[in-house]
C-alpha atoms as a PDB file:
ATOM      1  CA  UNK A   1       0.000   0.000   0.000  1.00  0.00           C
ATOM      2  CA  UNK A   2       1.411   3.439  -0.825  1.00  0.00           C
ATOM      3  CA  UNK A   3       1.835   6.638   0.608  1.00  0.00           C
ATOM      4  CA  UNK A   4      -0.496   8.205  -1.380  1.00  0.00           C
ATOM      5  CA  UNK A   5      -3.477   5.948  -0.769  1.00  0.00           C
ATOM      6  CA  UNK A   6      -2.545   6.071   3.209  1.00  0.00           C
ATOM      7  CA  UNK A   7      -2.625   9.803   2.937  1.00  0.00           C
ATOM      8  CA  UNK A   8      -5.762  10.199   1.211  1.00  0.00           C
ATOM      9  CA  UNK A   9      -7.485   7.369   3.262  1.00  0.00           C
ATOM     10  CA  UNK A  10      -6.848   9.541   6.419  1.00  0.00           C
ATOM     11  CA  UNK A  11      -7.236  12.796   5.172  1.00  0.00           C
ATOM     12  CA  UNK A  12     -10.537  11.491   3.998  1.00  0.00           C
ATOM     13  CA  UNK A  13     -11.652   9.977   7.454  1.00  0.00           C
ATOM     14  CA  UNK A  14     -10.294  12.668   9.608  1.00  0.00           C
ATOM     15  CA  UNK A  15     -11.860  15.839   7.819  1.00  0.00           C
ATOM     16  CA  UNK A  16     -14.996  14.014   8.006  1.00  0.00           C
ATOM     17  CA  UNK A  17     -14.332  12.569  11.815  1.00  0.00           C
ATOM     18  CA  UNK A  18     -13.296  15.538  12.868  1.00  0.00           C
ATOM     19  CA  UNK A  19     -15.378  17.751  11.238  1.00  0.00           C
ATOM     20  CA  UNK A  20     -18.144  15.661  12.334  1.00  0.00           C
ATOM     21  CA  UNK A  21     -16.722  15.174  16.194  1.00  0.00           C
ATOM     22  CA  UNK A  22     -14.179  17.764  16.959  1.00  0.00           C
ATOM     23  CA  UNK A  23     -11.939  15.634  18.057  1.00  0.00           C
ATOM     24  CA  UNK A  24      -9.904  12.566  16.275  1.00  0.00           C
ATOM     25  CA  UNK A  25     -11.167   9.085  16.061  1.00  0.00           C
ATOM     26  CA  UNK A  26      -9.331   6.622  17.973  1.00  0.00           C
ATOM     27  CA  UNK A  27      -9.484   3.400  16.787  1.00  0.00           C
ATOM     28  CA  UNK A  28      -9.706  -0.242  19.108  1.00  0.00           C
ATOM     29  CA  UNK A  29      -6.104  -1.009  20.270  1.00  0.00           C
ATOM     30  CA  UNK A  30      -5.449  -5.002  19.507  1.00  0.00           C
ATOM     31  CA  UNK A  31      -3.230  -6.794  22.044  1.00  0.00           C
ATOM     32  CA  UNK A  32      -0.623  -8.835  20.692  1.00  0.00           C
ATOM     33  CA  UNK A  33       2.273 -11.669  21.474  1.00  0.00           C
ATOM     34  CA  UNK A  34       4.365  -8.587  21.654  1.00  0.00           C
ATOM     35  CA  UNK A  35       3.518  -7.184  25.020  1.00  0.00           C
ATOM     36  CA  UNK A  36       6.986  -9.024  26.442  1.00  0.00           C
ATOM     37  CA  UNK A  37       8.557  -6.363  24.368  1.00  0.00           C
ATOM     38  CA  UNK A  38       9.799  -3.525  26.288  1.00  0.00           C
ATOM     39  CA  UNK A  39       8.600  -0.726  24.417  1.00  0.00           C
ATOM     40  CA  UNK A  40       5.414  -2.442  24.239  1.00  0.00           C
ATOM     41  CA  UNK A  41       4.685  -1.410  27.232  1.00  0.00           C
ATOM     42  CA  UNK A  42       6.176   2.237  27.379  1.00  0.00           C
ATOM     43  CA  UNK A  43       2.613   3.378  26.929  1.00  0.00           C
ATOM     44  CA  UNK A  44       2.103   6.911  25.064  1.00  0.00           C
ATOM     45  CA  UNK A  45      -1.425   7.506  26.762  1.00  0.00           C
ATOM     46  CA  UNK A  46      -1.209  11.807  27.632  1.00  0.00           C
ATOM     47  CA  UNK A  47       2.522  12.076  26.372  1.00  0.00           C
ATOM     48  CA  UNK A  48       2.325  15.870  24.995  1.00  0.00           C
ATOM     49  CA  UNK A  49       3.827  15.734  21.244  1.00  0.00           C
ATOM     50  CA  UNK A  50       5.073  18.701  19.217  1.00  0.00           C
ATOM     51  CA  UNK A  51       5.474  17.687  15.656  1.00  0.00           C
ATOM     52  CA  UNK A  52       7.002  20.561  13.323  1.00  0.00           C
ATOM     53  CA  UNK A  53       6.755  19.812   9.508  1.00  0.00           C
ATOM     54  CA  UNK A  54       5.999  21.583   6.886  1.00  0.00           C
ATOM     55  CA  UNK A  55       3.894  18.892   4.453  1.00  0.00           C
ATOM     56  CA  UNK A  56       0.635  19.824   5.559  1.00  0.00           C
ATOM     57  CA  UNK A  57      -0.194  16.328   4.613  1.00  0.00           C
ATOM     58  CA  UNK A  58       2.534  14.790   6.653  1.00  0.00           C
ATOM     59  CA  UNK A  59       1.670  17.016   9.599  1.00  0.00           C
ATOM     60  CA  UNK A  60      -2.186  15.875   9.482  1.00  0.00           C
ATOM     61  CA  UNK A  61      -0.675  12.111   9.571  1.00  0.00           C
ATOM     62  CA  UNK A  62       1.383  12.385  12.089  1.00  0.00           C
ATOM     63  CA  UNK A  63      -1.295  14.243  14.160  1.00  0.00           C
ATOM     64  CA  UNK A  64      -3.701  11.786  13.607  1.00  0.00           C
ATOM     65  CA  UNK A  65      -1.624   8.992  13.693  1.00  0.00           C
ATOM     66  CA  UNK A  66      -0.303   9.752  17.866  1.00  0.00           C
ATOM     67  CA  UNK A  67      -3.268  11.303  18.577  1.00  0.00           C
ATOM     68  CA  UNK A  68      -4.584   7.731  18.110  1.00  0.00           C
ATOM     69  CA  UNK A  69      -2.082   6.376  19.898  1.00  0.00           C
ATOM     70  CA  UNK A  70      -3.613   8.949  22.784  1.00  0.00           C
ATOM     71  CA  UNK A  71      -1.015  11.536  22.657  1.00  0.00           C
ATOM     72  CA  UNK A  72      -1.996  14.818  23.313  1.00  0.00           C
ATOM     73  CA  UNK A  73      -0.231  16.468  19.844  1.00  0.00           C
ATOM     74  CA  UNK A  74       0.405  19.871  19.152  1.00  0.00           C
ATOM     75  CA  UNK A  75       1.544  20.867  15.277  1.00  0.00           C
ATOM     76  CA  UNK A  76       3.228  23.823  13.767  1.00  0.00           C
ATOM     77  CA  UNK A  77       4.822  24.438  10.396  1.00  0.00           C
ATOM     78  CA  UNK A  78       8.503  25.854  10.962  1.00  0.00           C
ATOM     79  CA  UNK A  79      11.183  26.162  13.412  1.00  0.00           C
ATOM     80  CA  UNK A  80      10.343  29.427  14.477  1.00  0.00           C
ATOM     81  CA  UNK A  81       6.674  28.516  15.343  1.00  0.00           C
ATOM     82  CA  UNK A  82       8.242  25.448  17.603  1.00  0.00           C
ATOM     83  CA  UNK A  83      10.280  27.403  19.505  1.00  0.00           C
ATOM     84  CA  UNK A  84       6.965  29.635  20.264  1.00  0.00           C
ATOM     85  CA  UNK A  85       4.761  26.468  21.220  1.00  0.00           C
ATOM     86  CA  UNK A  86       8.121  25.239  23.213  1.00  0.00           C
ATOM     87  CA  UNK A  87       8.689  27.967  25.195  1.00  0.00           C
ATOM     88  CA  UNK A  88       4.528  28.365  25.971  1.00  0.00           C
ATOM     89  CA  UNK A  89       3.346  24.804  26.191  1.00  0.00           C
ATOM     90  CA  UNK A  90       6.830  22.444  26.969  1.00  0.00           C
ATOM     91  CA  UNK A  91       5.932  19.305  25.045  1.00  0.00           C
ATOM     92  CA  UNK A  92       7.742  15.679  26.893  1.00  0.00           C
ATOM     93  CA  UNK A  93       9.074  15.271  23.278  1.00  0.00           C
ATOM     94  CA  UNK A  94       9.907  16.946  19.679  1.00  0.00           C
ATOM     95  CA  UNK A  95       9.557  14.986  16.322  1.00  0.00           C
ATOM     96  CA  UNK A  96      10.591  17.492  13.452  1.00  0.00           C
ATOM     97  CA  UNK A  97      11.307  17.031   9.966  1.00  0.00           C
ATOM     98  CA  UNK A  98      15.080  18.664   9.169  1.00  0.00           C
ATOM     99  CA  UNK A  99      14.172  20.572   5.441  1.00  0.00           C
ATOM    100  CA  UNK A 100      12.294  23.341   7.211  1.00  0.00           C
ATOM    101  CA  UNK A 101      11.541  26.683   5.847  1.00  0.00           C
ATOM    102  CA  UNK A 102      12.390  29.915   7.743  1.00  0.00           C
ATOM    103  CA  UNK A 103      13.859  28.550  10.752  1.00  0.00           C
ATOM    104  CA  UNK A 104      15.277  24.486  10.288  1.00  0.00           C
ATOM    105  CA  UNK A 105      15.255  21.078  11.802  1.00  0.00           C
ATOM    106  CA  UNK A 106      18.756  21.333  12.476  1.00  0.00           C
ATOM    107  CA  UNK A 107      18.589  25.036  13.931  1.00  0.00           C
ATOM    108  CA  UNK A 108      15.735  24.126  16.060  1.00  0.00           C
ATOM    109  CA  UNK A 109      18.003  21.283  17.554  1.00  0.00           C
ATOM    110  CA  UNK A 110      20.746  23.572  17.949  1.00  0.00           C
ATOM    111  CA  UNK A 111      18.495  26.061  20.121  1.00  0.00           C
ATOM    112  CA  UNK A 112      16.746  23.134  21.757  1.00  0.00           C
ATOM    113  CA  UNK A 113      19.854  21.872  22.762  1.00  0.00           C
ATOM    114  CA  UNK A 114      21.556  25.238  23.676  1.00  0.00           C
ATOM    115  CA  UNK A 115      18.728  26.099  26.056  1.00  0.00           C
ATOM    116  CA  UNK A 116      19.623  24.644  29.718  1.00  0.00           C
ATOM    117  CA  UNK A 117      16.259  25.028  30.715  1.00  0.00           C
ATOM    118  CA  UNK A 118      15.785  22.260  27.235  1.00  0.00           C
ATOM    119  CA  UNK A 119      18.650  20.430  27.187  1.00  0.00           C
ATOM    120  CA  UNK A 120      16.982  17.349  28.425  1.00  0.00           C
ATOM    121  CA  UNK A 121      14.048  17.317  25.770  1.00  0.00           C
ATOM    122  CA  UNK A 122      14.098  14.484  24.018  1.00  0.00           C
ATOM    123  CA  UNK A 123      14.002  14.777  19.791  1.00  0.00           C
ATOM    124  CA  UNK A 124      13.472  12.887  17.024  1.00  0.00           C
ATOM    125  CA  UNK A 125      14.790  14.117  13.693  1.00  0.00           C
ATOM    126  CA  UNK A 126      12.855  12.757  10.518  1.00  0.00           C
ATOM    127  CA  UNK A 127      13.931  13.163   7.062  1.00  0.00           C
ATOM    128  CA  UNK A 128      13.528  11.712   3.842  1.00  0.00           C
ATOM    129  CA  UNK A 129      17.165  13.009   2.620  1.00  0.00           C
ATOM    130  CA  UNK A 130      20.662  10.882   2.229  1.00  0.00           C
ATOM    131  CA  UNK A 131      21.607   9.111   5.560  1.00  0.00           C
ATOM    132  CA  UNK A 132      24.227  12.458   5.525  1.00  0.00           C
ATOM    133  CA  UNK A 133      21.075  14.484   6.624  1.00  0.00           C
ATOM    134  CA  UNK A 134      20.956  11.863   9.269  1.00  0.00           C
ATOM    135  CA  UNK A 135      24.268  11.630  10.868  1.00  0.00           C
ATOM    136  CA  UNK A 136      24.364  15.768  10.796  1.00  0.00           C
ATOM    137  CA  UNK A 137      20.986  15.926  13.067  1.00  0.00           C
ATOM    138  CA  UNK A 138      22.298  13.521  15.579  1.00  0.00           C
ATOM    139  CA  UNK A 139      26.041  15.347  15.441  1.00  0.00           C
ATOM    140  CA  UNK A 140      24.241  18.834  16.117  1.00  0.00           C
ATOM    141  CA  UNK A 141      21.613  17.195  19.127  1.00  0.00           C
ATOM    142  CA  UNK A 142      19.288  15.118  17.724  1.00  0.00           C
ATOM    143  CA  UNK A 143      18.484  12.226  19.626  1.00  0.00           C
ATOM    144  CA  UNK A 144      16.957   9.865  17.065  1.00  0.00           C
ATOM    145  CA  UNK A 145      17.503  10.367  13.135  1.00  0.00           C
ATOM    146  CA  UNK A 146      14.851   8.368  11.338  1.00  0.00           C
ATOM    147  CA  UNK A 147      13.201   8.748   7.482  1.00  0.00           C
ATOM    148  CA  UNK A 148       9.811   9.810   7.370  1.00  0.00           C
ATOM    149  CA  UNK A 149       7.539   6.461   8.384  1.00  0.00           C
ATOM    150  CA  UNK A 150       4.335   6.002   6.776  1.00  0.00           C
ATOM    151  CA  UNK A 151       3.489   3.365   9.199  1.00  0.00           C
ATOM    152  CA  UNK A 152       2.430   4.190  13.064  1.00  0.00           C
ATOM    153  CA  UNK A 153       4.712   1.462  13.989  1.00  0.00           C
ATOM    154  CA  UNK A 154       7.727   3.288  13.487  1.00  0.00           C
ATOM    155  CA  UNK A 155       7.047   6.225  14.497  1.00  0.00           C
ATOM    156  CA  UNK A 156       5.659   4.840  17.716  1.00  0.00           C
ATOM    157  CA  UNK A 157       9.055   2.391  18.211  1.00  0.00           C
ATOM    158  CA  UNK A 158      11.429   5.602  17.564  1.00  0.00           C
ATOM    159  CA  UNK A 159       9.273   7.769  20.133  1.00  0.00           C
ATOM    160  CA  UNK A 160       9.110   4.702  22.677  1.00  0.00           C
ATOM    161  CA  UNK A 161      13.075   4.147  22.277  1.00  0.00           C
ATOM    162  CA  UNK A 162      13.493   7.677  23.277  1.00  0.00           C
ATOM    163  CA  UNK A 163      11.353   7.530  26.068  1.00  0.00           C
ATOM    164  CA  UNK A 164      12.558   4.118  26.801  1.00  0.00           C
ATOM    165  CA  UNK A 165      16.038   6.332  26.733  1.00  0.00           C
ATOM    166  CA  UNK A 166      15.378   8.976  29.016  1.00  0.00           C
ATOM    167  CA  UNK A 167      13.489   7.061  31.606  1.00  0.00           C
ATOM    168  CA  UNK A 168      16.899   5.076  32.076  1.00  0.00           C
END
């Protein structure tokens, strides 16, 4: 299944949903073998989420995507805008795309990271660039480098393995 049918499934059902509700349709969870699995149970139930990317498609995924999850998920566009929502409304992690416009994944990082008071926030860099664009986020503070997932899964296991992370 592509990207572009998963997009336009969920951009159909949450415009409607939402529209319809005001809030975003969670879906049954389904237990699994898995639960053994340590980030199986590193649940994300109220974990505040600021995703900053600038694919209004991508950002509606991702929203709806932890939101069903049953993160509370906050959105914005740039890097400037996430510094803003940051400074009023301290998410427990950042997931940002690094190809920005006006203010960039890796300059948010570097303020994150300069910032005593956030020094300690976790953040997970996304990117659909050459592994280059990778190893530069983590070298300048990111604490994860993934590509962008179009499944919840991995989204889900690169948040958990932070939190998994900074619980330790």
């Amino acid at each position: 299944m592509g990207r572009g049918f998963f997009r336009d499934f969920l951009a159909a059902a949450y415009t409607d949903q939402y529209n319809a509700s005001r809030s975003i349709p969670r879906f049954p969870k389904q237990r699994t073998a898995l639960s053994s699995h340590p980030l199986v149970n590193i649940h994300m139930q109220g974990l505040k989420v600021l995703i900053v990317e600038d694919d209004g498609d991508l950002r509606g995924l991702y929203c709806f995507l932890l939101a069903n999850e049953g993160c509370q998920v906050r959105a914005v566009r740039n890097g400037l805008e996430a510094i803003t929502e940051i400074e009023s409304n301290r998410p427990d992690i950042v997931v940002t795309d690094i190809a920005l416009p006006v203010f960039g994944g890796l300059d948010l990082i570097k303020t994150i990271r300069a910032d005593e008071d956030l020094a300690d926030l976790p953040v997970l860099a996304m990117t659909n660039f050459a592994e280059h664009f990778h190893e530069r986020a983590l070298e300048v503070g990111a604490d994860k480098a993934i590509g962008k997932p179009d499944e919840v899964s991995v989204l889900r296991e690169a948040i958990q393995s932070l939190l998994l992370r900074s619980r330790a």
